[in-house]
C-alpha atoms as a PDB file:
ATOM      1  CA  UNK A   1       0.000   0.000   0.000  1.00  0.00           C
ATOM      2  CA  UNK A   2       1.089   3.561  -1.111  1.00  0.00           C
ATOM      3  CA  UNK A   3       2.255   5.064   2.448  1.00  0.00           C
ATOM      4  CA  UNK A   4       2.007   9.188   1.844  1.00  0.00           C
ATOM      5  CA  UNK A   5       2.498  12.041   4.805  1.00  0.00           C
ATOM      6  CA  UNK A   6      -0.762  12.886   6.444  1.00  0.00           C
ATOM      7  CA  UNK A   7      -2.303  14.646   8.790  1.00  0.00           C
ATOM      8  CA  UNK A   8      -4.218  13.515  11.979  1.00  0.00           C
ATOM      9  CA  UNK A   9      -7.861  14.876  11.681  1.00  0.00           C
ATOM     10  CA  UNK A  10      -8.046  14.324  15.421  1.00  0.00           C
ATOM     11  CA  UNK A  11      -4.608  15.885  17.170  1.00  0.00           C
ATOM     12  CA  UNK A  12      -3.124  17.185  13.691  1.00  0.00           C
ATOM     13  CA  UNK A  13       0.225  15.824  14.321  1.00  0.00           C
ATOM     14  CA  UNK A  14       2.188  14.194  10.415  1.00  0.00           C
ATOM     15  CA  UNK A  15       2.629  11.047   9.962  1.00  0.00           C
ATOM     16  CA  UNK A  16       2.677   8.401   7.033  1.00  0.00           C
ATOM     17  CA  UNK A  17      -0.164   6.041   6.178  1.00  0.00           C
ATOM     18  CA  UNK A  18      -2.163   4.622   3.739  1.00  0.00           C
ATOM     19  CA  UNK A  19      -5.316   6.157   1.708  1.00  0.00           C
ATOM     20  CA  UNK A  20      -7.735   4.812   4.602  1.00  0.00           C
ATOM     21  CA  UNK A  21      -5.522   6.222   7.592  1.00  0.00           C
ATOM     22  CA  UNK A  22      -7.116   9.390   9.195  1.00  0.00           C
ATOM     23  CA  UNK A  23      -5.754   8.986  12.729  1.00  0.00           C
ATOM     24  CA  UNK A  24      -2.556   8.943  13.829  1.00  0.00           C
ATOM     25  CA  UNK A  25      -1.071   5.915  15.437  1.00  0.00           C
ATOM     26  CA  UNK A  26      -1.744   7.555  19.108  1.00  0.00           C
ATOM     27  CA  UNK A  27      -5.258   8.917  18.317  1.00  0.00           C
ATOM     28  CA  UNK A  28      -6.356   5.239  16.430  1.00  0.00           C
ATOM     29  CA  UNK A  29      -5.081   3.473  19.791  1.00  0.00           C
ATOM     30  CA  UNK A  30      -7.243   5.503  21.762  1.00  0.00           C
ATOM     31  CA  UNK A  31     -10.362   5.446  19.774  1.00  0.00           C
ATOM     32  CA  UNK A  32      -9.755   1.385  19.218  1.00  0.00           C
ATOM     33  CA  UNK A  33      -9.226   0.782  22.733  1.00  0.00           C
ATOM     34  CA  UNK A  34     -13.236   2.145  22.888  1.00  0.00           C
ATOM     35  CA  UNK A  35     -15.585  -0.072  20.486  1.00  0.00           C
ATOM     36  CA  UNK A  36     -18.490   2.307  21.990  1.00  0.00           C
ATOM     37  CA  UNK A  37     -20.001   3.789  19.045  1.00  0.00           C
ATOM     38  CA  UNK A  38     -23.687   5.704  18.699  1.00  0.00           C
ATOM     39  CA  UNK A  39     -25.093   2.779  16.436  1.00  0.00           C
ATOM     40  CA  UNK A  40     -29.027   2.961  15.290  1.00  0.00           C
ATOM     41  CA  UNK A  41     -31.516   0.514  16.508  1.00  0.00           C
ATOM     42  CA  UNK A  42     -32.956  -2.279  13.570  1.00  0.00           C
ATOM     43  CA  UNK A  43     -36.310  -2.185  15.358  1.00  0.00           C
ATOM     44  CA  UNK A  44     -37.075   1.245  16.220  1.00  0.00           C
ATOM     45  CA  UNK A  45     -34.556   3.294  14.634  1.00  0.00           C
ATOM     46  CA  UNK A  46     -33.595   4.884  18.162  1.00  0.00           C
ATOM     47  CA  UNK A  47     -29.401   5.889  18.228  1.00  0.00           C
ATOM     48  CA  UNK A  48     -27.894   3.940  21.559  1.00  0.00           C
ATOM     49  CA  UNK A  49     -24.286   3.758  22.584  1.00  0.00           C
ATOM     50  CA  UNK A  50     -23.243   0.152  21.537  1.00  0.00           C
ATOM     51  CA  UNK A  51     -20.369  -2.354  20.867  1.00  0.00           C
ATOM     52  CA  UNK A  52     -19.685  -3.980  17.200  1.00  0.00           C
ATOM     53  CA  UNK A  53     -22.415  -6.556  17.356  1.00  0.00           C
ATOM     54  CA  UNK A  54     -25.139  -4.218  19.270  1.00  0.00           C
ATOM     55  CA  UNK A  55     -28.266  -3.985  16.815  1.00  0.00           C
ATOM     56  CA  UNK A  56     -31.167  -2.919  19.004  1.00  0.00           C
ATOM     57  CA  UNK A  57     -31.171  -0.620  21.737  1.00  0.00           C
ATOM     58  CA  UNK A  58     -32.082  -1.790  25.517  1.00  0.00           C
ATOM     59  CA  UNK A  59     -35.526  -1.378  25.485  1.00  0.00           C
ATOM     60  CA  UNK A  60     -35.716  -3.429  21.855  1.00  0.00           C
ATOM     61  CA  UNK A  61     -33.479  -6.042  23.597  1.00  0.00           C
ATOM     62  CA  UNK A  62     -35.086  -6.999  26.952  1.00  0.00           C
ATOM     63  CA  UNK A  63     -38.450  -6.998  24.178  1.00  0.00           C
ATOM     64  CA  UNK A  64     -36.211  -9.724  22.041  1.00  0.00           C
ATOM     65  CA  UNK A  65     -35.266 -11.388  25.087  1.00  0.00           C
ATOM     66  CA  UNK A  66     -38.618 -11.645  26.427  1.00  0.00           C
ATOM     67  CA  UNK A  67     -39.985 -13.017  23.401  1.00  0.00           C
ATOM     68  CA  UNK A  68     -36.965 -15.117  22.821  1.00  0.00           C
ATOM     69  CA  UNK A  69     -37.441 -16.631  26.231  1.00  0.00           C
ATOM     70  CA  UNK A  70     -41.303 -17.453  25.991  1.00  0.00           C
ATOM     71  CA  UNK A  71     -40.537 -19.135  22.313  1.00  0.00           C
ATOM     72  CA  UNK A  72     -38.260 -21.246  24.320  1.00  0.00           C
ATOM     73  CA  UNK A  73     -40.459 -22.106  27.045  1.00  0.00           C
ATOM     74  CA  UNK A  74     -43.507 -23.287  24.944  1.00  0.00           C
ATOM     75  CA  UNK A  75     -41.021 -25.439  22.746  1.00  0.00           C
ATOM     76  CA  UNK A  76     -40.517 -27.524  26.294  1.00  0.00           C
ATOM     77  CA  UNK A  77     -36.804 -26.489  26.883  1.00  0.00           C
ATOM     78  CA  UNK A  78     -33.637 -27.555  24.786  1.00  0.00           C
ATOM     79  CA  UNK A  79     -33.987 -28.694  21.502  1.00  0.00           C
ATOM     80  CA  UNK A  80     -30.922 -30.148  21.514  1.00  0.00           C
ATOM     81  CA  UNK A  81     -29.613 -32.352  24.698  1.00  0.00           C
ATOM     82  CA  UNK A  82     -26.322 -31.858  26.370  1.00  0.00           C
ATOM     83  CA  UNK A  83     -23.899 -34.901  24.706  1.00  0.00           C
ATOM     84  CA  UNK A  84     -25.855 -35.023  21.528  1.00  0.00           C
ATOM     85  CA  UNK A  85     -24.508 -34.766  18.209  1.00  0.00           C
ATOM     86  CA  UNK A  86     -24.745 -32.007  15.768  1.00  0.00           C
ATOM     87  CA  UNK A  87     -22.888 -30.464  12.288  1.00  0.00           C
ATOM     88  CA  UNK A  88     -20.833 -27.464  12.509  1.00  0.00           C
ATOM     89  CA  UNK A  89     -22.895 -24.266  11.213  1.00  0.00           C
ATOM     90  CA  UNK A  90     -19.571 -23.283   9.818  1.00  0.00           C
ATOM     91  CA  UNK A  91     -17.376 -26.218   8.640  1.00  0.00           C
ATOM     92  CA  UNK A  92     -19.660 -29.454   8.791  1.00  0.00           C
ATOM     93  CA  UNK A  93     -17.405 -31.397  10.813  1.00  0.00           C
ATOM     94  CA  UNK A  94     -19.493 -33.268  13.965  1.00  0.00           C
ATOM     95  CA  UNK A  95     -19.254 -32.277  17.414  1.00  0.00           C
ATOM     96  CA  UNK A  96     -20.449 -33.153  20.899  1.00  0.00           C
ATOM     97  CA  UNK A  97     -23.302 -30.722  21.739  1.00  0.00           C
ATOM     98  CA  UNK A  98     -22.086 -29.238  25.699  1.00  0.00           C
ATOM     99  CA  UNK A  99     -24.089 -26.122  25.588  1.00  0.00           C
ATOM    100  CA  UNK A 100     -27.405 -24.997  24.603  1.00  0.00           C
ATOM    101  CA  UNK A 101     -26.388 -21.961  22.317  1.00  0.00           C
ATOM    102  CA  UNK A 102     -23.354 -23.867  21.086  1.00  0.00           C
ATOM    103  CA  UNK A 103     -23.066 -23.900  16.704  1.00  0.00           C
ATOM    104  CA  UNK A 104     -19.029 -24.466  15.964  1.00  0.00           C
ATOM    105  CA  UNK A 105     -17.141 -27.430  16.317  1.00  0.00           C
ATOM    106  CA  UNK A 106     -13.934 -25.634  17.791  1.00  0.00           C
ATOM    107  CA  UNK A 107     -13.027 -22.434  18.962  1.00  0.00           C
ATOM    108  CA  UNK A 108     -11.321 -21.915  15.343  1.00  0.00           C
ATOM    109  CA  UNK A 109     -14.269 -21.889  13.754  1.00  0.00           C
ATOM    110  CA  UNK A 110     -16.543 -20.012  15.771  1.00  0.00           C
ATOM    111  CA  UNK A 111     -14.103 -17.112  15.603  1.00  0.00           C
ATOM    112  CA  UNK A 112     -14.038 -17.394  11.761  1.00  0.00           C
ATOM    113  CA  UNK A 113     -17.364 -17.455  11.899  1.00  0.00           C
ATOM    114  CA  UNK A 114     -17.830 -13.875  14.404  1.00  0.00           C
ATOM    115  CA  UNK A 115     -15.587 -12.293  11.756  1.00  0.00           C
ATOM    116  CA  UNK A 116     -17.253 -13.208   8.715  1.00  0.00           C
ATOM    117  CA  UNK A 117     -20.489 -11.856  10.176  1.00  0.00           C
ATOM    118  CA  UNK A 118     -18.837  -8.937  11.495  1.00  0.00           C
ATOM    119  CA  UNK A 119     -18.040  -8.159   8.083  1.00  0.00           C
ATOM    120  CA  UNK A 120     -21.012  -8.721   6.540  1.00  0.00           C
ATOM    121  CA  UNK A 121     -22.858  -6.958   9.362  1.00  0.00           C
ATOM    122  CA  UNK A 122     -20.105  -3.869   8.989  1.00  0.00           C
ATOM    123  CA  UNK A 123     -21.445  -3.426   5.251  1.00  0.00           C
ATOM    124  CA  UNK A 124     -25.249  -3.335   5.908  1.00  0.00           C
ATOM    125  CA  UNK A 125     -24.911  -1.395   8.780  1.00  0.00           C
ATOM    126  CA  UNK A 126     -23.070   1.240   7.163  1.00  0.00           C
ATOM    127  CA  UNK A 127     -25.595   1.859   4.891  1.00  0.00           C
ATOM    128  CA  UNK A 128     -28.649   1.819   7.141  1.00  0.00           C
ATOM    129  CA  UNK A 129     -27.327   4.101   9.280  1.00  0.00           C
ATOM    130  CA  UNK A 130     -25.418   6.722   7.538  1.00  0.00           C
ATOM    131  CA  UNK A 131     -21.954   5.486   8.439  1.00  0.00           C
ATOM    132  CA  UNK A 132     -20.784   5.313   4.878  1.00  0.00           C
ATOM    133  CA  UNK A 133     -22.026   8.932   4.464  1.00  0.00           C
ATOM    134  CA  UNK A 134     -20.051  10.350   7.421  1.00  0.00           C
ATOM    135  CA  UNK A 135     -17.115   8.398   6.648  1.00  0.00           C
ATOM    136  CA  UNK A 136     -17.381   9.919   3.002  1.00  0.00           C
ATOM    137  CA  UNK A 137     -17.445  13.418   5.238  1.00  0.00           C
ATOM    138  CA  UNK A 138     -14.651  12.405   7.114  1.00  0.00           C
ATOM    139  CA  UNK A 139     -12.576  11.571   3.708  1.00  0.00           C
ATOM    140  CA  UNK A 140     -12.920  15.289   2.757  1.00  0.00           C
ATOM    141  CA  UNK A 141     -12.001  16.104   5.989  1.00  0.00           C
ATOM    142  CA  UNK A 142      -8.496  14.364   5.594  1.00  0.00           C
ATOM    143  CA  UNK A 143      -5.184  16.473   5.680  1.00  0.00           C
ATOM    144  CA  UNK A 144      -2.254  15.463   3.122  1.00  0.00           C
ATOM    145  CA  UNK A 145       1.149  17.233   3.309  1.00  0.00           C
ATOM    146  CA  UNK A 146       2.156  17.748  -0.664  1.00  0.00           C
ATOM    147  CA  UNK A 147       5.704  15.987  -1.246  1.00  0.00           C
ATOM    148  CA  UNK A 148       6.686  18.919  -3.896  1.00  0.00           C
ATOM    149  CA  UNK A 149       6.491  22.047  -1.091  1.00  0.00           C
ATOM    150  CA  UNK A 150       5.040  20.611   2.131  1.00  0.00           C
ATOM    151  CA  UNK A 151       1.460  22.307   2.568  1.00  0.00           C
ATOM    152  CA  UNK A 152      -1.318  20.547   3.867  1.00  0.00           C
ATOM    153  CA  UNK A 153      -4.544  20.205   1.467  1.00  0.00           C
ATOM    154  CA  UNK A 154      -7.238  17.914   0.825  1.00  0.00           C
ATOM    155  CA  UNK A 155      -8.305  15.750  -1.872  1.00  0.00           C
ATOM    156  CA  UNK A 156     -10.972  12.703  -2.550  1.00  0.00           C
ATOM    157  CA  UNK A 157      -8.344  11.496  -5.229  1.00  0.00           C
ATOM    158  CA  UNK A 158      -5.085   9.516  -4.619  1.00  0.00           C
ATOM    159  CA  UNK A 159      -2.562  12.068  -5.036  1.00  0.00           C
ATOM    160  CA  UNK A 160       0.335  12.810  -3.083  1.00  0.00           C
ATOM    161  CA  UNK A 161       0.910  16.996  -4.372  1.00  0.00           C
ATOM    162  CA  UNK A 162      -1.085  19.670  -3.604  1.00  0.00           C
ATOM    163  CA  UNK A 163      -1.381  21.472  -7.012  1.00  0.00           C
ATOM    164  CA  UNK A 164      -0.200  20.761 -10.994  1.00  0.00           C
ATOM    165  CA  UNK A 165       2.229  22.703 -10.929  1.00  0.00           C
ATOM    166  CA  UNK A 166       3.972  20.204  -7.918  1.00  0.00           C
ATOM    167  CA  UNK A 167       2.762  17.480  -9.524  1.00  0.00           C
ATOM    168  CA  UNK A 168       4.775  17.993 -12.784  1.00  0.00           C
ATOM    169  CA  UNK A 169       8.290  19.545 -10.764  1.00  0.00           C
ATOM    170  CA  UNK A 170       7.819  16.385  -8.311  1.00  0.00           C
ATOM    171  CA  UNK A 171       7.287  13.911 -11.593  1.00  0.00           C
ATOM    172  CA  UNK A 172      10.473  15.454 -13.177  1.00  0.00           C
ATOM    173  CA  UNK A 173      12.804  15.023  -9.791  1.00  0.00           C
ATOM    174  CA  UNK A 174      11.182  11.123 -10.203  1.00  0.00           C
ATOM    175  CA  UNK A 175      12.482  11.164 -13.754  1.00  0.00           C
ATOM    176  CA  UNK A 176      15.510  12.183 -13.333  1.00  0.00           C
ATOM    177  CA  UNK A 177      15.924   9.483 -10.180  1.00  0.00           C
ATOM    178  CA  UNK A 178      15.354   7.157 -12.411  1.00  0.00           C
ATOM    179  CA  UNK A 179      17.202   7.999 -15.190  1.00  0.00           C
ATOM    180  CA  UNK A 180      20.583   8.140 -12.626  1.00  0.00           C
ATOM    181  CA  UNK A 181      19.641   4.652 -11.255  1.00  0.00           C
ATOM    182  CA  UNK A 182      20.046   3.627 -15.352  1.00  0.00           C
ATOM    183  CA  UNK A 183      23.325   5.522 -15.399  1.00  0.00           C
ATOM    184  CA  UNK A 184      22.221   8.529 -17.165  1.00  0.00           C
ATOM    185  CA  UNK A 185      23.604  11.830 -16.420  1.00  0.00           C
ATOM    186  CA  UNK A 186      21.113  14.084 -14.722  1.00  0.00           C
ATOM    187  CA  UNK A 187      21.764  17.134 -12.842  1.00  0.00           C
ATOM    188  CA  UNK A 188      19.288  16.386 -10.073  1.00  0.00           C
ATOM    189  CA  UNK A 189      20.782  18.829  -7.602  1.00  0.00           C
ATOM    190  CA  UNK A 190      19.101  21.272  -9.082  1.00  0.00           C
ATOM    191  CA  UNK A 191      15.648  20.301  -9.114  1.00  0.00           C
ATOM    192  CA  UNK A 192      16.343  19.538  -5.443  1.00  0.00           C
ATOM    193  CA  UNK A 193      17.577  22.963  -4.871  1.00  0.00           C
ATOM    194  CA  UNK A 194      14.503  24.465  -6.609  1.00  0.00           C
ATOM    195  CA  UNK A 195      12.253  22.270  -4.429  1.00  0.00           C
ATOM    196  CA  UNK A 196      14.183  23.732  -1.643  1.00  0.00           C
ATOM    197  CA  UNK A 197      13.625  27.267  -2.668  1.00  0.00           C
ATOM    198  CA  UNK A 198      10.157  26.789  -3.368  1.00  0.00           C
ATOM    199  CA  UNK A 199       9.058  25.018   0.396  1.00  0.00           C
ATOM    200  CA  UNK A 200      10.947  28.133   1.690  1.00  0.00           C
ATOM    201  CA  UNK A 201       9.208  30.084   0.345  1.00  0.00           C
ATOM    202  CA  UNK A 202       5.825  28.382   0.828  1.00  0.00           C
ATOM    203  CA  UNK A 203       6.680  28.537   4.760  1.00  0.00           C
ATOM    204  CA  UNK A 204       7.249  32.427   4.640  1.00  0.00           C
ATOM    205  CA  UNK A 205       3.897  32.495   3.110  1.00  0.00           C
ATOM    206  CA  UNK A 206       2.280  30.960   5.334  1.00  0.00           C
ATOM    207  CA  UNK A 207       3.719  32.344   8.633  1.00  0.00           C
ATOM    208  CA  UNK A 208       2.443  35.572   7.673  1.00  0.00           C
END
């Protein structure tokens, strides 16, 4: 993956990362290390503060559970008994039934199968709720520092300068990289130089 300078949307401090970093490797621990999110309830459509896998907001819940529970009771307990056999909602493979809610053969599978749904679930929630829409926002909100003269800007498209004009002097200085790696003659020091000149001066600007 393409690594280009960034910056944080969160603290504003550079750093290098790829076209779907927006954090900075402090801020992303710190938001990670909280899976609380405002997610938007299936049934009702209510926003509650959930984990990954919340759907439905408490009051929708302990209505789920209720109902869950009386489906349970008038099917006369367990369906399945404790030491039967049953197939592997994941893999097939046969296992010894030891708990009422159990579906996997192994722990292997039962995690493959968590992640799989959390992907799945990821997608359709993000449309439902307006999570793709924000993270579009958040894309535009996204801070790049131009490799020609070292300004910060913003773009939805996968560019790593700020303007044509740094695009084409950066594209040359690549050229002429390449064309000393072949053993071609190039006086690159001066394109550097320029470059140089040019960040100066962007600096100045800016400080004033």
């Amino acid at each position: 993956m393409k690594r280009t300078k960034r910056a944080c949307i969160k603290c504003g401090k550079l750093f290098y990362g790829g076209t779907d970093k927006t954090y900075c490797d402090e801020c992303a621990k710190v938001i990670k290390s909280n899976v609380m999110r405002t997610r938007t309830c299936k049934s009702c459509g209510a926003e509650f503060l959930g984990g990954p896998r919340a759907s439905y907001c408490p009051n929708c819940r302990r209505i789920r559970q209720r109902e869950a529970n009386e489906r349970a009771r008038k099917r006369g307990g367990a369906t399945r008994p404790i030491g039967s056999i049953d197939k592997c909602k994941l893999c097939g493979a046969e296992y010894v039934v030891n708990s009422g809610r159990q579906k996997y053969c192994s722990d292997k599978c039962q995690r493959e199968a968590v992640l799989a749904w959390q992907r799945e679930h990821k997608k359709g929630y993000g449309k439902a709720s307006g999570q793709d829409i924000k993270k579009a926002e958040r894309r535009k909100e996204k801070k790049k520092i131009c490799v020609y003269c070292g300004r910060a800007f913003s773009s939805n498209t996968a560019t790593n300068t700020c303007s044509d004009y740094c695009r084409k002097k950066n594209t040359k200085i690549i050229e002429y990289r390449a064309e000393i790696k072949r053993g071609i003659n190039a006086n690159i020091e001066k394109l550097i130089e320029e470059r140089n000149e040019y960040r100066t001066k962007i600096k100045k600007d800016e400080e004033v």
